[in-house]
N, C-alpha and C. Protein backbone atom coordinates (compact mmCIF):
# COMPACT_ATOMS: atom_id res chain seq x y z
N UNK A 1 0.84 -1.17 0.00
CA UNK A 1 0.00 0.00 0.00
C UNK A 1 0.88 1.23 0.00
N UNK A 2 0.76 2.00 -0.98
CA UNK A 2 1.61 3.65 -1.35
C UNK A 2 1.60 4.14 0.14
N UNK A 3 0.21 4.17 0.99
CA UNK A 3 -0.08 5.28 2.29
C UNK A 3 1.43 4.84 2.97
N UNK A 4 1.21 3.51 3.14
CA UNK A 4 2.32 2.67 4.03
C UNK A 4 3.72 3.78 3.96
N UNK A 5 4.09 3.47 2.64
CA UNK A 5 5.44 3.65 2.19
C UNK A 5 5.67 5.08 2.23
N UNK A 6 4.92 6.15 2.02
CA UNK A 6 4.80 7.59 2.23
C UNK A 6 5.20 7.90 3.74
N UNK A 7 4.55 7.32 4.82
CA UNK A 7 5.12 7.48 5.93
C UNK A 7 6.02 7.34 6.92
N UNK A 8 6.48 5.83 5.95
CA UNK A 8 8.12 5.58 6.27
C UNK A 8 8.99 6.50 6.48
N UNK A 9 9.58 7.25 7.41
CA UNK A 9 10.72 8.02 7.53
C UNK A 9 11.63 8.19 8.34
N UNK A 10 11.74 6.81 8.46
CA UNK A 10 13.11 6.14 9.47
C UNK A 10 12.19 6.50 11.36
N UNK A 11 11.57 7.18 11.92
CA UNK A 11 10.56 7.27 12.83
C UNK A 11 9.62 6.54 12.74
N UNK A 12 8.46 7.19 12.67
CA UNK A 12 7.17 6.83 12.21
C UNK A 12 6.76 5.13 12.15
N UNK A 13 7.60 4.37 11.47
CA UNK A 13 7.69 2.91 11.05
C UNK A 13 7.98 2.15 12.67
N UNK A 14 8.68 2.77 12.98
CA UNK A 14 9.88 2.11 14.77
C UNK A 14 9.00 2.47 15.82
N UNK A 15 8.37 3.58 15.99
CA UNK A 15 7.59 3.92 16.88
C UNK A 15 6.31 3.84 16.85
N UNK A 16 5.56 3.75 15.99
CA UNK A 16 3.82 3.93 15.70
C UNK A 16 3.65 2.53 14.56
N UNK A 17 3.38 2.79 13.60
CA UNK A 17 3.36 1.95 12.35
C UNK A 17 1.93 1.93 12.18
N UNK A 18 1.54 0.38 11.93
CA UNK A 18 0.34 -0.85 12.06
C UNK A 18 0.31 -2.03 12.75
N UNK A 19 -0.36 -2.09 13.28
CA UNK A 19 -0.26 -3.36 14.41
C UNK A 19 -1.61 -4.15 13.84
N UNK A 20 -1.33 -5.40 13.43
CA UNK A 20 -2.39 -6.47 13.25
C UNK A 20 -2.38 -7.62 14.57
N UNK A 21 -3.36 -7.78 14.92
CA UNK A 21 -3.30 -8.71 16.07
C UNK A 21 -4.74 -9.44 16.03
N UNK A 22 -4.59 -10.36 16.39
CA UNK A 22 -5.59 -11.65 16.44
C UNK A 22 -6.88 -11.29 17.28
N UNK A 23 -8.54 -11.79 17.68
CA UNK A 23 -9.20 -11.75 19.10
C UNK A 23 -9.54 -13.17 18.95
N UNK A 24 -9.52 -13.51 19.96
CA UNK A 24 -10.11 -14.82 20.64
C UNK A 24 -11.58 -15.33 19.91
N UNK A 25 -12.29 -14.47 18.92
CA UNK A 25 -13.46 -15.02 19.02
C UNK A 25 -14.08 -15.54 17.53
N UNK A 26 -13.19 -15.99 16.87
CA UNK A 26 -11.71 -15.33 16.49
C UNK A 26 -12.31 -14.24 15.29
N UNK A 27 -10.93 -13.72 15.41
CA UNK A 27 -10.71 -12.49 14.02
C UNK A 27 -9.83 -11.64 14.31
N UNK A 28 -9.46 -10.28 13.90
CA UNK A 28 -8.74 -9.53 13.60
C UNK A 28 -8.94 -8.13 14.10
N UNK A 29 -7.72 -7.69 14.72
CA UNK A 29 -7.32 -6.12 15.57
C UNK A 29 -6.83 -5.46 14.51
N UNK A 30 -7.06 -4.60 14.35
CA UNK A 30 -6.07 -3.43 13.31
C UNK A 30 -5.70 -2.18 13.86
N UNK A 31 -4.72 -1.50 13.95
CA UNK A 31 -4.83 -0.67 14.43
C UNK A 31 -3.37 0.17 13.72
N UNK A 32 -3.60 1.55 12.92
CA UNK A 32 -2.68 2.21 11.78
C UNK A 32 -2.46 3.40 12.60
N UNK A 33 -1.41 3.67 13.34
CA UNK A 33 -1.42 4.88 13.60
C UNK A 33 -1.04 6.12 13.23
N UNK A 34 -2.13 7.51 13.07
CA UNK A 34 -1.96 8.34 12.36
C UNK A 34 -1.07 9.43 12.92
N UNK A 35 -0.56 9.51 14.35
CA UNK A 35 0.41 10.52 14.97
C UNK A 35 1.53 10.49 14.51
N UNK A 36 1.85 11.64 14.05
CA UNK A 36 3.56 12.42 12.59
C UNK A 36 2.92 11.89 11.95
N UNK A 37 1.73 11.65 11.09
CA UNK A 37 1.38 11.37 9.50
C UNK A 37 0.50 13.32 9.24
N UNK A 38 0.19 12.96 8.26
CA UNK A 38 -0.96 14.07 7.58
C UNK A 38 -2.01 14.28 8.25
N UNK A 39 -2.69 12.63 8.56
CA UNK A 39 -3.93 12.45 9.08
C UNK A 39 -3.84 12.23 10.35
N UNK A 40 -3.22 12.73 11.16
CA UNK A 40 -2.96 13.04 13.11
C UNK A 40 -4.40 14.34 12.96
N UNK A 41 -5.06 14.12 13.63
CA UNK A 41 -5.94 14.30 14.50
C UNK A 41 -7.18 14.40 13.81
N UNK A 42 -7.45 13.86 12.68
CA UNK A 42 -8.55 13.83 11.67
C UNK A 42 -9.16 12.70 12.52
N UNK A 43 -10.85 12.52 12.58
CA UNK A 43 -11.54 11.52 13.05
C UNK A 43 -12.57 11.27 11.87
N UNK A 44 -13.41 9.72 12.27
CA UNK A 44 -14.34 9.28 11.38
C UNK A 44 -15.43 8.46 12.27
N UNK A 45 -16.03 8.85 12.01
CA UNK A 45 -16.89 7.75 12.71
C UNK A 45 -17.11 6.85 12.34
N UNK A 46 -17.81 5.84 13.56
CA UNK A 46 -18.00 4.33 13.28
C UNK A 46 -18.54 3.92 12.25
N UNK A 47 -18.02 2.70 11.69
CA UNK A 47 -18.41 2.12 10.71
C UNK A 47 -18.76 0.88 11.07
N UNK A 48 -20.18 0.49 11.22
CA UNK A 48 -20.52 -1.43 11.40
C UNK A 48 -20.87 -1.52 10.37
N UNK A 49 -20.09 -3.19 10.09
CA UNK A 49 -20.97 -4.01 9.22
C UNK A 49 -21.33 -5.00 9.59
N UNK A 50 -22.64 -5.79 9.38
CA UNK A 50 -22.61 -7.32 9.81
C UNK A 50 -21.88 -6.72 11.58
N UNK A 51 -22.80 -6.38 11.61
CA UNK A 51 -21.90 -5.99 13.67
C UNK A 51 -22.81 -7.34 14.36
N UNK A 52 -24.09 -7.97 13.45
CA UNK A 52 -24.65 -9.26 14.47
C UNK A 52 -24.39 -10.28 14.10
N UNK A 53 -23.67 -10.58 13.06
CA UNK A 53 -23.13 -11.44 12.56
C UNK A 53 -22.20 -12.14 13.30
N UNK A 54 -22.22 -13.73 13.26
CA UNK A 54 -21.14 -14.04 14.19
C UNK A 54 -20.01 -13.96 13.74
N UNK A 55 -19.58 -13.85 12.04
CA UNK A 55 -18.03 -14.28 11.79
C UNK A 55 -17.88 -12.95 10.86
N UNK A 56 -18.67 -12.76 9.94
CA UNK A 56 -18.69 -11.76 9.23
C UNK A 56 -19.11 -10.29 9.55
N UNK A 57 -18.60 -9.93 10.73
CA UNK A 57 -18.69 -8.44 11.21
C UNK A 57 -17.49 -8.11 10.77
N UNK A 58 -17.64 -6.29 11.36
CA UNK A 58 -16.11 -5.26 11.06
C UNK A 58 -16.83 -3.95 11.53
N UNK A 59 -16.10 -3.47 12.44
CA UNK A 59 -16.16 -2.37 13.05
C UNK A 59 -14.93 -0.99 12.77
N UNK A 60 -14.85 -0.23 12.51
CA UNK A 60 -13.79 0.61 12.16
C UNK A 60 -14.08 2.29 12.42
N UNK A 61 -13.08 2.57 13.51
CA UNK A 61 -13.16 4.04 13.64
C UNK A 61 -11.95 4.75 13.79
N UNK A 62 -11.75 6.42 13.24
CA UNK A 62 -10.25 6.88 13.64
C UNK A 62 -10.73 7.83 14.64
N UNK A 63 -9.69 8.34 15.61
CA UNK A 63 -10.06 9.39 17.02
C UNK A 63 -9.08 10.24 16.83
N UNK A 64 -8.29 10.57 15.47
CA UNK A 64 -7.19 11.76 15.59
C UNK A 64 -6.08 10.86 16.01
N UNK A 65 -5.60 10.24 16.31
CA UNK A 65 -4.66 9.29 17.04
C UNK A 65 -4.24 8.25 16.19
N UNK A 66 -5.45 7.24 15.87
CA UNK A 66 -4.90 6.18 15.43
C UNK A 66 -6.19 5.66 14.37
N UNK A 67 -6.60 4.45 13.69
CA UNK A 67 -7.75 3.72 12.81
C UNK A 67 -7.62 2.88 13.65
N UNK A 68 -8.50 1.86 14.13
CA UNK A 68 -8.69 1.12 14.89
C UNK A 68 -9.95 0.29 14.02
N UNK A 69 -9.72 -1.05 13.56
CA UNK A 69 -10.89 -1.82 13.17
C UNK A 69 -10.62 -3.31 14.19
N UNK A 70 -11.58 -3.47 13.92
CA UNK A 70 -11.99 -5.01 14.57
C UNK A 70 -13.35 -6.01 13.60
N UNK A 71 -12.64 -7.10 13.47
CA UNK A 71 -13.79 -7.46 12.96
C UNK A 71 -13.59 -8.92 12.86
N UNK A 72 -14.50 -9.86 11.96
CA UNK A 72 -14.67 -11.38 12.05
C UNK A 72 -13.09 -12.54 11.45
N UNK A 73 -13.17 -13.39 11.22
CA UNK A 73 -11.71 -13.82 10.69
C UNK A 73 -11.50 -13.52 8.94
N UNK A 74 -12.52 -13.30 8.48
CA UNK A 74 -12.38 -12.78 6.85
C UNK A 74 -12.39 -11.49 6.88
N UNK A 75 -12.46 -10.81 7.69
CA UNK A 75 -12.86 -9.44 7.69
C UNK A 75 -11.63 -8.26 7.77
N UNK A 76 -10.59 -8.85 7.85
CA UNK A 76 -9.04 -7.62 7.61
C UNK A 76 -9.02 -7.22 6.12
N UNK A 77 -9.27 -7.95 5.32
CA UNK A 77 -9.07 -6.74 3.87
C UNK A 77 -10.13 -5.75 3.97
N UNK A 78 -11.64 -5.99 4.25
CA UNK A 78 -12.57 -4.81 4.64
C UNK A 78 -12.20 -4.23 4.81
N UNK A 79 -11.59 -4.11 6.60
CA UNK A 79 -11.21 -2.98 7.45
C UNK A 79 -10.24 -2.28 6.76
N UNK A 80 -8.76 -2.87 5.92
CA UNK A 80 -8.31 -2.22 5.48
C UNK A 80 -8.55 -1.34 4.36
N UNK A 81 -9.89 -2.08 3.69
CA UNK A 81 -10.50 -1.33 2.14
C UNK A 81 -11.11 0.10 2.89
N UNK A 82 -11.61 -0.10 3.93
CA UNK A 82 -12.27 0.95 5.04
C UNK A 82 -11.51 1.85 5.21
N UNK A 83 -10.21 1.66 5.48
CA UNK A 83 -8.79 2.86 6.03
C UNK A 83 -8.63 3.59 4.51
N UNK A 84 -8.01 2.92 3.91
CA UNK A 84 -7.89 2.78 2.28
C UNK A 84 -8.78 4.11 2.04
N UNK A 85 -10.31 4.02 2.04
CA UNK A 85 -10.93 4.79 1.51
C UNK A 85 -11.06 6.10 2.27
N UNK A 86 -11.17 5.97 3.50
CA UNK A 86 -10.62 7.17 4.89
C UNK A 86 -9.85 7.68 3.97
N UNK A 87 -8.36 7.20 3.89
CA UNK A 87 -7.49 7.95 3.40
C UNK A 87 -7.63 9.25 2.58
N UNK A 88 -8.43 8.47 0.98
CA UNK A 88 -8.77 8.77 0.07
C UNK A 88 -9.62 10.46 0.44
N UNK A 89 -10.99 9.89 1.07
CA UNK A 89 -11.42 11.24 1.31
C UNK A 89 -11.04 12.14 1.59
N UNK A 90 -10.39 11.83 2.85
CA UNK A 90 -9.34 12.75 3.69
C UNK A 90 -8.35 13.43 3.59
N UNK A 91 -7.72 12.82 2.45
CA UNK A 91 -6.32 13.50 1.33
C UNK A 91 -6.59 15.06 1.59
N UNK A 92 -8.24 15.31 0.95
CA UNK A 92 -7.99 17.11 0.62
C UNK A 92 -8.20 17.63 1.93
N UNK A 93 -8.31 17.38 3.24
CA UNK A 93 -8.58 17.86 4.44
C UNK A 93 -7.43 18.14 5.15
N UNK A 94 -6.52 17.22 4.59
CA UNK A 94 -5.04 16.97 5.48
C UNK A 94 -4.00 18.25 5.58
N UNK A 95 -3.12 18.54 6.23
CA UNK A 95 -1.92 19.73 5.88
C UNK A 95 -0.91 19.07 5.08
N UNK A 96 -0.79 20.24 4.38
CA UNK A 96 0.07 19.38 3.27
C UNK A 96 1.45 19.56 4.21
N UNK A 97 2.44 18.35 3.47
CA UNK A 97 3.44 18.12 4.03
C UNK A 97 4.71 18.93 3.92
């Protein structure tokens, strides 16, 4: 992903990054953090899908801080198509660099 590689700058990558991590029930943590990027302190609100679903949910929100999704065990490319498109909107809102 381009976003990824844009924010690489010997910091950013070592200290913050993306963290993917597993839940017990089961499925997938995401969490991209946006502090020293463009998009530090931009928010979005929640996004459910399938939130009653037992396997096929995905939850995804940013707080200025970080993207944070959660969702079922198929459900990490969503969340990331979800950030992905955040991005996208968000581009013309951001300070330029």
């Amino acid at each position: 992903m381009q976003w990824y590689t844009e924010q690489c700058n010997g910091v950013w990558e070592h200290g913050r990054g993306i963290e993917i991590g597993t839940l017990d029930n089961p499925g997938w943590q995401l969490t991209i953090h946006t502090v020293g990027t463009r998009w530090e302190g931009l928010t979005m609100d929640e996004v459910r899908h399938n939130y009653d679903h037992e396997s096929e949910w995905f939850t995804c929100k940013a707080n200025g801080l970080s993207f944070t999704g959660f969702g079922g065990p198929n459900q990490l490319a969503p969340m990331i198509e979800v950030f992905r498109n955040w991005v996208e909107r968000a581009r013309y809102r951001v300070k330029p660099t």
